[in-house]
Protein backbone atom coordinates (compact mmCIF):
# COMPACT_ATOMS: atom_id res chain seq x y z
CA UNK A 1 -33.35 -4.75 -5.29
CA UNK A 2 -30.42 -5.44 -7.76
CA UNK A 3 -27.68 -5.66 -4.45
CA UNK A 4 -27.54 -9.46 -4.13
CA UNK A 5 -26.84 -10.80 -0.69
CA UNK A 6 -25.46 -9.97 1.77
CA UNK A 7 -24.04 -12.64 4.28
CA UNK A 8 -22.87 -12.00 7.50
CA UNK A 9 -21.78 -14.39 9.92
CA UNK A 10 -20.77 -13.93 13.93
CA UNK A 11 -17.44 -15.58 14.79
CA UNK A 12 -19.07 -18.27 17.02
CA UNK A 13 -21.21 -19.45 14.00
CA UNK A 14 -18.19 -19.59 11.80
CA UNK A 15 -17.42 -23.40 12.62
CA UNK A 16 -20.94 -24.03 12.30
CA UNK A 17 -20.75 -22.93 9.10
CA UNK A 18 -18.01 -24.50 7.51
CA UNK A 19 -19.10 -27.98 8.82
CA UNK A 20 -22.36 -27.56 7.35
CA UNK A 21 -21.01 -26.38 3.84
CA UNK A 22 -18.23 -29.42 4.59
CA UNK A 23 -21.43 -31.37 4.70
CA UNK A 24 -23.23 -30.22 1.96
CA UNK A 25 -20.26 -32.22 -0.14
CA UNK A 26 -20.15 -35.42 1.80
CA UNK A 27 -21.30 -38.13 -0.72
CA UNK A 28 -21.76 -41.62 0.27
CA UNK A 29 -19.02 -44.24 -1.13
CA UNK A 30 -18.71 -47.63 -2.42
CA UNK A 31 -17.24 -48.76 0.36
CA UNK A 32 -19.72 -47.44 3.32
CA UNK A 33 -18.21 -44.95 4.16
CA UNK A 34 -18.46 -40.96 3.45
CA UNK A 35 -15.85 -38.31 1.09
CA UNK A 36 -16.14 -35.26 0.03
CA UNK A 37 -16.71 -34.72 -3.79
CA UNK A 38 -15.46 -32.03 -5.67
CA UNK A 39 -17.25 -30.78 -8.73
CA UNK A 40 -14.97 -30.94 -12.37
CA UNK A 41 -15.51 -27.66 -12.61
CA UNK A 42 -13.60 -26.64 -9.67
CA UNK A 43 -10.17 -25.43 -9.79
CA UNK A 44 -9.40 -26.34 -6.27
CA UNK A 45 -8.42 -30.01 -5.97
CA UNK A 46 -7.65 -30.00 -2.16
CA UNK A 47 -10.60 -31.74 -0.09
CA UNK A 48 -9.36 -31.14 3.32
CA UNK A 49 -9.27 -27.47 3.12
CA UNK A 50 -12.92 -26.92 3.74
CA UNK A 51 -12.25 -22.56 3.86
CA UNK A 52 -10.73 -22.91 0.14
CA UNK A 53 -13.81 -24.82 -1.13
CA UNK A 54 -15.98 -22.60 -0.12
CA UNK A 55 -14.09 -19.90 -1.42
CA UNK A 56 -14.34 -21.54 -4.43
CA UNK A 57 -18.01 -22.19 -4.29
CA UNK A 58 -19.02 -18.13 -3.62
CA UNK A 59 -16.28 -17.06 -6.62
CA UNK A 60 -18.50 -19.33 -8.66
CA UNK A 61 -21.78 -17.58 -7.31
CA UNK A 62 -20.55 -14.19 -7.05
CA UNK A 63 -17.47 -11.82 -5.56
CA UNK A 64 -15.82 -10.71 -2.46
CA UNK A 65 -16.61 -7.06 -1.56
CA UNK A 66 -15.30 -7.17 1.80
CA UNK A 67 -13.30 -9.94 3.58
CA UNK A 68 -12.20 -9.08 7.22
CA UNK A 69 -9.79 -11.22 8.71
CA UNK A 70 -8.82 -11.46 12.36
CA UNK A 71 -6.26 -12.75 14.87
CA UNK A 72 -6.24 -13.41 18.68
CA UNK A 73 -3.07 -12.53 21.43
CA UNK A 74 -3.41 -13.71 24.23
CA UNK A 75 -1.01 -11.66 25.90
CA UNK A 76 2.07 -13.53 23.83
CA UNK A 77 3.24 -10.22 21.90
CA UNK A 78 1.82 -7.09 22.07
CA UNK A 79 -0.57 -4.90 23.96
CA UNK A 80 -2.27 -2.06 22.17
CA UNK A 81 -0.72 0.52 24.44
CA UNK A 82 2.72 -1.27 23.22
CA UNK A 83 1.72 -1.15 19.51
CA UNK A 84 0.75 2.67 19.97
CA UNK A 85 4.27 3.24 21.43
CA UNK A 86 6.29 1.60 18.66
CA UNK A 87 3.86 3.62 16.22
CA UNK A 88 4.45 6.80 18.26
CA UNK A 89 8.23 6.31 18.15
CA UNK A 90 8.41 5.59 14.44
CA UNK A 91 9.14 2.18 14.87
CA UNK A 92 6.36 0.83 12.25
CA UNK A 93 6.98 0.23 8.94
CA UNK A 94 3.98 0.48 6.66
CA UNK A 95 2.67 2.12 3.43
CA UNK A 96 -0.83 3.72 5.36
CA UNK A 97 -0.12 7.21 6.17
CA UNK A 98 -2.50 8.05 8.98
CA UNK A 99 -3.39 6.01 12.68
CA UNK A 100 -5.75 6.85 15.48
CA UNK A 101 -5.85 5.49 18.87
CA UNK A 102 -8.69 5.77 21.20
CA UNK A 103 -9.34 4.87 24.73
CA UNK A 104 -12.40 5.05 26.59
CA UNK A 105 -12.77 4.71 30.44
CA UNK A 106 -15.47 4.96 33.19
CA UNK A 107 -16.88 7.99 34.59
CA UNK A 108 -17.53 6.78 38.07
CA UNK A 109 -14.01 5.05 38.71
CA UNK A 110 -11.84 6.37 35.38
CA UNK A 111 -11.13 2.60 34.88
CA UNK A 112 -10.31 1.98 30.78
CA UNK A 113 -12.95 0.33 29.37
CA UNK A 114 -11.92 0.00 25.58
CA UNK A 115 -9.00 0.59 23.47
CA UNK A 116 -8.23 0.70 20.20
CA UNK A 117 -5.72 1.80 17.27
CA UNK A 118 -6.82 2.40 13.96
CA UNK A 119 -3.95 2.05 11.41
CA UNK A 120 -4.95 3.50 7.98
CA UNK A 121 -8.20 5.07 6.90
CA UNK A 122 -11.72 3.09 7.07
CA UNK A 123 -12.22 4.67 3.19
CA UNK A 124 -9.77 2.74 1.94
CA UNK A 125 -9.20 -0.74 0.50
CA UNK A 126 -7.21 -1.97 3.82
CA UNK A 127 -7.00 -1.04 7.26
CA UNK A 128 -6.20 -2.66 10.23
CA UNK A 129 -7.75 -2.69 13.59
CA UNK A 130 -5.85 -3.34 16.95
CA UNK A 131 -8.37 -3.50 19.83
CA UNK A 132 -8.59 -4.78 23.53
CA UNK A 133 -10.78 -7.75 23.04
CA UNK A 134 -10.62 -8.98 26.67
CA UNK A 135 -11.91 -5.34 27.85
CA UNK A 136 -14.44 -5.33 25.40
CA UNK A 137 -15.63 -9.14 26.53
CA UNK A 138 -14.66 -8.05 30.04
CA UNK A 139 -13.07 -11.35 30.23
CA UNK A 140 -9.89 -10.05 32.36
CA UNK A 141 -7.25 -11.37 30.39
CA UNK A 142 -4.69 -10.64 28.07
CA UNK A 143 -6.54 -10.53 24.50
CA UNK A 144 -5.53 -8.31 21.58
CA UNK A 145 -7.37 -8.94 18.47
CA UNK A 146 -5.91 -7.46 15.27
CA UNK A 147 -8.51 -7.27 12.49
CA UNK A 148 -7.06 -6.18 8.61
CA UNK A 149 -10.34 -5.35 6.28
CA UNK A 150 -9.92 -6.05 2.29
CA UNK A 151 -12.40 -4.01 0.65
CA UNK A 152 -12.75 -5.11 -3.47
CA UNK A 153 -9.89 -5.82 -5.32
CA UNK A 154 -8.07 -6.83 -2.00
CA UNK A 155 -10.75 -9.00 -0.97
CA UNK A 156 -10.44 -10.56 -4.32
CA UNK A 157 -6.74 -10.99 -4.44
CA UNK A 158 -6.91 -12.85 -1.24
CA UNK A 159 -9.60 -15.32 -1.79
CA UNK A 160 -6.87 -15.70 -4.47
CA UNK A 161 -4.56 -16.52 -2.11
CA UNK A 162 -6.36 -18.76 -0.18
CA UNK A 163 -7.43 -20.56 -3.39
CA UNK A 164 -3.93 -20.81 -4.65
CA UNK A 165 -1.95 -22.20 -1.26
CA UNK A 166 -0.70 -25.58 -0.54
CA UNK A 167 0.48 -27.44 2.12
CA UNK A 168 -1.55 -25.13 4.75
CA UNK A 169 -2.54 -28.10 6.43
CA UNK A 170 -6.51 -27.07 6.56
CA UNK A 171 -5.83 -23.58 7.53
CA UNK A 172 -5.42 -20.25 5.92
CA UNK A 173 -3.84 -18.88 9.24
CA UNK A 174 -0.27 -18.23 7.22
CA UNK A 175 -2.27 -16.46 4.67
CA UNK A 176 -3.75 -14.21 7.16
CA UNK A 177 -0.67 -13.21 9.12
CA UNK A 178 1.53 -12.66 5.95
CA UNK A 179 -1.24 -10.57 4.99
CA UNK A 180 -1.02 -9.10 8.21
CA UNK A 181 2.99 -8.63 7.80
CA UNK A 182 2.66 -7.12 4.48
CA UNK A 183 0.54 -4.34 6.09
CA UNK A 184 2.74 -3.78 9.02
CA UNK A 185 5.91 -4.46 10.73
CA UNK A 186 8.07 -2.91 13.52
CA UNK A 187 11.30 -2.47 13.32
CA UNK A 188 13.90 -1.81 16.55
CA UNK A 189 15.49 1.72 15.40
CA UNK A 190 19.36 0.72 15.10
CA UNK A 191 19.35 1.77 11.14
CA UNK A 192 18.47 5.42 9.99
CA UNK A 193 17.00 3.39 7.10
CA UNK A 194 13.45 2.18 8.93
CA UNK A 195 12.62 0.17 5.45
């Protein structure tokens, strides 16, 4: 009683989803054909960016208490053993203080079977997840994910964000890696100043 709801949606539902909110605002038009219709009320004024309506829509209902965001590798940039070496060797830049990296592996054969690297603490209003998401799937490819989690006043200021871009051509992929890049970086160590 007295929590509200609580939605939470698996990432193969997620285009599901959107076209079914997208839906929800298709009107018919004079001229036989379909558009989405914005209400008055609505700050956001751009109808192709489906994500940013419905933003809107649940800022109108309610607030973000969590927002987790989440990007695929696929073997272009990093591995997570790779990411826990530049952290290791002091090569990140990044305001979180503490990281943890895990591995698990297979009793019988001692083959890895997960791995991860925590950067930041869980308690906090951001953290970032780096995780082996083809061992996990046991897909046998290259597949990093990296996951950032806005907790409050994070979530809030980027549902800002995504409310506020323009020209992100239907996607708030640029929002989610500068959010990303604002969290972390690494840095090759030819300056005694890492910043």
């Amino acid at each position: 009683n007295d929590m509200g709801v609580h939605v939470d949606i698996s990432g193969s539902a997620v285009a599901f989803f959107l076209e079914t909110f997208r839906n929800y605002l298709l009107v018919d038009t004079p001229f036989g054909g379909k558009a989405v219709q914005i209400p008055e009320n609505w700050d956001f004024q751009d109808a192709e960016n489906v994500v940013a309506l419905l933003f809107q829509k649940i800022r109108e209902l309610g607030t973000f208490t969590r927002i987790d965001l989440a990007i695929d590798d696929y073997g272009k940039f990093f591995t997570v053993s790779e990411v826990h070496g530049l952290v290791e060797n002091k090569q990140c830049v990044t305001k979180f203080r503490t990281y943890q990296y895990y591995q698990s592996k297979s009793i019988s054969d001692s083959t890895m079977t997960g791995e991860t690297l925590y950067i930041g603490s869980k308690k906090s209003d951001a953290y970032i997840r780096v995780y082996d998401k083809g061992l996990e799937q046991k897909a046998g490819i290259n597949w990093v994910r990296w996951e950032v989690q806005l907790r409050d006043e994070r979530a809030t200021a980027f549902s800002d964000m995504v409310l506020h871009c323009e020209n992100h051509e239907n996607t708030i992929a640029p929002i989610i890696v500068g959010t990303l890049a604002g969290f972390v970086r690494f840095v090759e160590l030819d300056d005694s100043n890492r910043s």
